[in-house]
C-alpha atoms as a PDB file:
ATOM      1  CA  UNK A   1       8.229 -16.465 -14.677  1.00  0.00           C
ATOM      2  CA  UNK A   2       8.382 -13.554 -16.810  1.00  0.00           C
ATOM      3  CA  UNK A   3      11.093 -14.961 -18.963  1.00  0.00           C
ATOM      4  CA  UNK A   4       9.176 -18.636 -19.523  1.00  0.00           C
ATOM      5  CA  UNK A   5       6.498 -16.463 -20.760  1.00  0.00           C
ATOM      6  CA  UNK A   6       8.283 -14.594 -23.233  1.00  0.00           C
ATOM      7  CA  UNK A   7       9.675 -17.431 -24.257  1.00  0.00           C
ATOM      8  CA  UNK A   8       6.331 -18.486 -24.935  1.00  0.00           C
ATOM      9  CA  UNK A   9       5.220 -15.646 -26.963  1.00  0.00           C
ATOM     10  CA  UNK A  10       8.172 -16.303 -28.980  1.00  0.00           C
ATOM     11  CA  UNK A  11       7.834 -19.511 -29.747  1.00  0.00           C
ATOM     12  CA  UNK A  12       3.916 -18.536 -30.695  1.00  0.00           C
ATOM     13  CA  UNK A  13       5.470 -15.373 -33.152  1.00  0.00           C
ATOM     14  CA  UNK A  14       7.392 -18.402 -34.944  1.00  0.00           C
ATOM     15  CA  UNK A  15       4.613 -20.695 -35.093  1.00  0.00           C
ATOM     16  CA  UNK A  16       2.524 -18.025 -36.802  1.00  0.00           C
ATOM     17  CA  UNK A  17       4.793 -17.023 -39.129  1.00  0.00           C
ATOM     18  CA  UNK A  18       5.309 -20.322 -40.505  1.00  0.00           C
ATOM     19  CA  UNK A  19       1.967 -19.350 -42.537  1.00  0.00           C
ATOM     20  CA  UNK A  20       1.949 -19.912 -46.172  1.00  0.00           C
ATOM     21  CA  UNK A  21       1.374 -15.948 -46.860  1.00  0.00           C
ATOM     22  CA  UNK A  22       3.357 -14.738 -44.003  1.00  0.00           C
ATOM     23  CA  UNK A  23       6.489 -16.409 -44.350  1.00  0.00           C
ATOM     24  CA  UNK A  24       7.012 -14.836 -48.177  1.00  0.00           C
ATOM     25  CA  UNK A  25       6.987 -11.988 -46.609  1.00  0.00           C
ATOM     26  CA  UNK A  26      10.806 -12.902 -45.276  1.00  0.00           C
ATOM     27  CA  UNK A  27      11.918  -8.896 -44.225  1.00  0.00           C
ATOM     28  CA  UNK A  28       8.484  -8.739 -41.811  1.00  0.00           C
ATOM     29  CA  UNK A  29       9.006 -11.929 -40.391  1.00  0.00           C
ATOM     30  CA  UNK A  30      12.901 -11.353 -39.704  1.00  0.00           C
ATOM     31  CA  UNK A  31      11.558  -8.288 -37.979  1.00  0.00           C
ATOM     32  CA  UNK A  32       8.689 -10.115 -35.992  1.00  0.00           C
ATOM     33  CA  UNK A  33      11.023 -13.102 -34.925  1.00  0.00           C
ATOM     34  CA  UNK A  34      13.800 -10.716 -33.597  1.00  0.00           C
ATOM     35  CA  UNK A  35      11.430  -8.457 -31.626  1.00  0.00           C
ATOM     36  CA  UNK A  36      10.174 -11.451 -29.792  1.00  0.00           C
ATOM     37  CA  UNK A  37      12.975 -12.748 -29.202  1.00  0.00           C
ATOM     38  CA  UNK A  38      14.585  -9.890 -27.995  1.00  0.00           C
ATOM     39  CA  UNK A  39      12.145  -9.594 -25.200  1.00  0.00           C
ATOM     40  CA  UNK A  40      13.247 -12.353 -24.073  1.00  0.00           C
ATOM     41  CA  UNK A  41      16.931 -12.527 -24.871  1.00  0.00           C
ATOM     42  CA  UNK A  42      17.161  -8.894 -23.164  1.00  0.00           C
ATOM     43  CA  UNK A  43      15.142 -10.510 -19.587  1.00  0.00           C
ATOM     44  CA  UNK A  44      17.984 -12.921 -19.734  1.00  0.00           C
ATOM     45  CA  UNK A  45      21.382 -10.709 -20.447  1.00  0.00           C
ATOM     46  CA  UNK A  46      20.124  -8.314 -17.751  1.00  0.00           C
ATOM     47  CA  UNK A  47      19.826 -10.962 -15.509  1.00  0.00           C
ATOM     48  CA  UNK A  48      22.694 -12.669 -16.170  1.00  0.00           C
ATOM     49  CA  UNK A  49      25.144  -9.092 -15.673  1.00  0.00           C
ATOM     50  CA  UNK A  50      24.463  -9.320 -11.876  1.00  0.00           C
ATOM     51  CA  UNK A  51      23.738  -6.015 -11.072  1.00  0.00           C
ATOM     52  CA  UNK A  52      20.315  -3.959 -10.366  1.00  0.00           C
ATOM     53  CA  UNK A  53      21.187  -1.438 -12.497  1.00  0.00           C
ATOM     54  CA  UNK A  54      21.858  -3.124 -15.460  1.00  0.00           C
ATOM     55  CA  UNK A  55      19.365  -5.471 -15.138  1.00  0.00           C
ATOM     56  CA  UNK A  56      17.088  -2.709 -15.226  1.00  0.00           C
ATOM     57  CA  UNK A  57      18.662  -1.163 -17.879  1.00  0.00           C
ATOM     58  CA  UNK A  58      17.899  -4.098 -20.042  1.00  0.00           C
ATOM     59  CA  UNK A  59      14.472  -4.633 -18.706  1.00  0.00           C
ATOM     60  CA  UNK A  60      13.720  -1.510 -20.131  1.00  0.00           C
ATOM     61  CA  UNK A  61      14.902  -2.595 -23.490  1.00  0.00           C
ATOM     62  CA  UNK A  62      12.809  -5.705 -22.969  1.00  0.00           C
ATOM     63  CA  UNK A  63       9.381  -3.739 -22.571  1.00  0.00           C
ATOM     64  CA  UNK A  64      10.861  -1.424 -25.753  1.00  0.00           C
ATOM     65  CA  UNK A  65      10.577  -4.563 -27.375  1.00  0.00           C
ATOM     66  CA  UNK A  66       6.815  -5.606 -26.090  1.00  0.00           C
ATOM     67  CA  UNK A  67       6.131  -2.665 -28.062  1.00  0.00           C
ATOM     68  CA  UNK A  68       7.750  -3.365 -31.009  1.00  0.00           C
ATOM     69  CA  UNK A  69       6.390  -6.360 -31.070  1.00  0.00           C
ATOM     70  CA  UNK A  70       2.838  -5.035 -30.142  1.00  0.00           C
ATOM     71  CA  UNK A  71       3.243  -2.570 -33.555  1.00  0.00           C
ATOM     72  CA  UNK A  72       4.637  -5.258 -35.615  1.00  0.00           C
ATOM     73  CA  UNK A  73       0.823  -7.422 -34.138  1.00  0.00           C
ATOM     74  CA  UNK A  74      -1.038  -4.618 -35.588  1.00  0.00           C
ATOM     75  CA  UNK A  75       0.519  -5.196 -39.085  1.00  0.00           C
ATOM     76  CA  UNK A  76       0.105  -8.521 -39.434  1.00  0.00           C
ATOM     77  CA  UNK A  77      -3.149  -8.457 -38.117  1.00  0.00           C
ATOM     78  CA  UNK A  78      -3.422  -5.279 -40.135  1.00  0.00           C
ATOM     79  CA  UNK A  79      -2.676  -7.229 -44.048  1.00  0.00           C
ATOM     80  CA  UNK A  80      -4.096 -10.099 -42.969  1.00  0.00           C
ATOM     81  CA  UNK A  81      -1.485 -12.565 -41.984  1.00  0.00           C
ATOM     82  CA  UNK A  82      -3.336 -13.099 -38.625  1.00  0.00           C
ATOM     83  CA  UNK A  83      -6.449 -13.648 -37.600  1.00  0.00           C
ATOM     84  CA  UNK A  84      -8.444 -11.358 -35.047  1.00  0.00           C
ATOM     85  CA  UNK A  85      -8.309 -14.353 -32.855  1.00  0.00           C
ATOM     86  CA  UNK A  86      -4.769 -14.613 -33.193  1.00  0.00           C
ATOM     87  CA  UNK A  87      -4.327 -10.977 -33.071  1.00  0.00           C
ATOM     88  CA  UNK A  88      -6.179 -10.723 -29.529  1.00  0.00           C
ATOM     89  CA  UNK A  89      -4.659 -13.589 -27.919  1.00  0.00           C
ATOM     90  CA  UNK A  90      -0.823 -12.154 -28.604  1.00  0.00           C
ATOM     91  CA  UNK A  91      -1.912  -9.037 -27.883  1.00  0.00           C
ATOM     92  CA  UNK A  92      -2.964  -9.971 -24.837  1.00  0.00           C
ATOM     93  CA  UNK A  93       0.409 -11.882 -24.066  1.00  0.00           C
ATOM     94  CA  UNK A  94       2.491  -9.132 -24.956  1.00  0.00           C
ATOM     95  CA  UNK A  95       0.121  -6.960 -22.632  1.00  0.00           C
ATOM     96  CA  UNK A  96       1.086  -9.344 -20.118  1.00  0.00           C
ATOM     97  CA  UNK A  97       4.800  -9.394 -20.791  1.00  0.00           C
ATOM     98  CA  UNK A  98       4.985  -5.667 -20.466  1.00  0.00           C
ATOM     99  CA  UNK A  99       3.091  -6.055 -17.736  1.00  0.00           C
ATOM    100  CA  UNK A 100       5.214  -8.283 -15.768  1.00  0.00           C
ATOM    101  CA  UNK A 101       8.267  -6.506 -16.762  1.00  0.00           C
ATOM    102  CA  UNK A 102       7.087  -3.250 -15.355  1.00  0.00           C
ATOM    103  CA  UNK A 103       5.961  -5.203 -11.747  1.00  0.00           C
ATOM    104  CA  UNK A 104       9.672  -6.710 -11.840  1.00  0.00           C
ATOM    105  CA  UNK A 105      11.479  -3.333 -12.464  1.00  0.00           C
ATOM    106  CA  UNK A 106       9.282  -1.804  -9.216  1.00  0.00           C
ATOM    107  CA  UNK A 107      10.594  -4.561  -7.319  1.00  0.00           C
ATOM    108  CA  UNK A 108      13.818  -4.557  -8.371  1.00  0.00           C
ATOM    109  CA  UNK A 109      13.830  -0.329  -8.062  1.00  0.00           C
ATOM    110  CA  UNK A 110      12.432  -0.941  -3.796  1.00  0.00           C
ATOM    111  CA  UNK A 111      14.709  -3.594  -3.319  1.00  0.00           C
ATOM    112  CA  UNK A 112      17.495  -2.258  -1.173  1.00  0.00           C
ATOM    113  CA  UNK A 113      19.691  -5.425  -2.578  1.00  0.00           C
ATOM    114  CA  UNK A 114      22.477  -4.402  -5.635  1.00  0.00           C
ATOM    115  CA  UNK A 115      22.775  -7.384  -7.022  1.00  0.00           C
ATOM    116  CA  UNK A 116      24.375 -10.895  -6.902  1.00  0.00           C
ATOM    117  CA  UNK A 117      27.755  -9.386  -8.019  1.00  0.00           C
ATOM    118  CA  UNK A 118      28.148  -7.038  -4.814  1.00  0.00           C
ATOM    119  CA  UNK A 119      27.072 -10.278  -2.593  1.00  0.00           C
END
């Protein structure tokens, strides 16, 4: 779950910067593009090693990432390339993301399992 919704979020990061004034501004949306999608990119290699450790390892890079992303919000919203609307509803996704990141890691950290690759 908390993968499909970063997946979201990036695919809402690259809607929005498909604006007329924001994509000229190629550098900041580079940046924007890759924070997003390294949230989600990072959910998935973590996964993907097998092991609790570095899963968690790269969740941690993955909530790093919310809050690039978060910053990187602020900006746009900042010289106008978003609205307030559009500010408040990422935001809040990101929020979210972080969120559910940080509920997965406490789970993971309690769970007494390793890993699939010590099955």
């Amino acid at each position: 779950m908390v993968w499909q919704n970063a997946r979201a979020i990036s695919k809402s990061i690259y809607t929005i910067t498909r604006k007329p004034d924001f994509e000229r501004d190629y550098r900041f949306v580079q940046q924007i593009r890759a924070a997003a999608g390294s949230v989600m990119d990072n959910i998935a290699e973590g996964f993907g090693r097998g092991g609790n450790k570095e899963f968690l390892q790269f969740l941690s890079i993955a909530r790093g990432s919310c809050q690039e992303l978060l910053s990187q919000l602020y900006r746009a919203y900042d010289v106008q390339y978003i609205s307030e609307e559009e500010f408040n509803k990422l935001k809040g996704d990101v929020n979210a993301i972080s969120a559910m990141i940080y509920h997965l890691v406490e789970k993971i950290r309690q769970s007494e399992l390793k890993g699939a690759k010590y099955s």
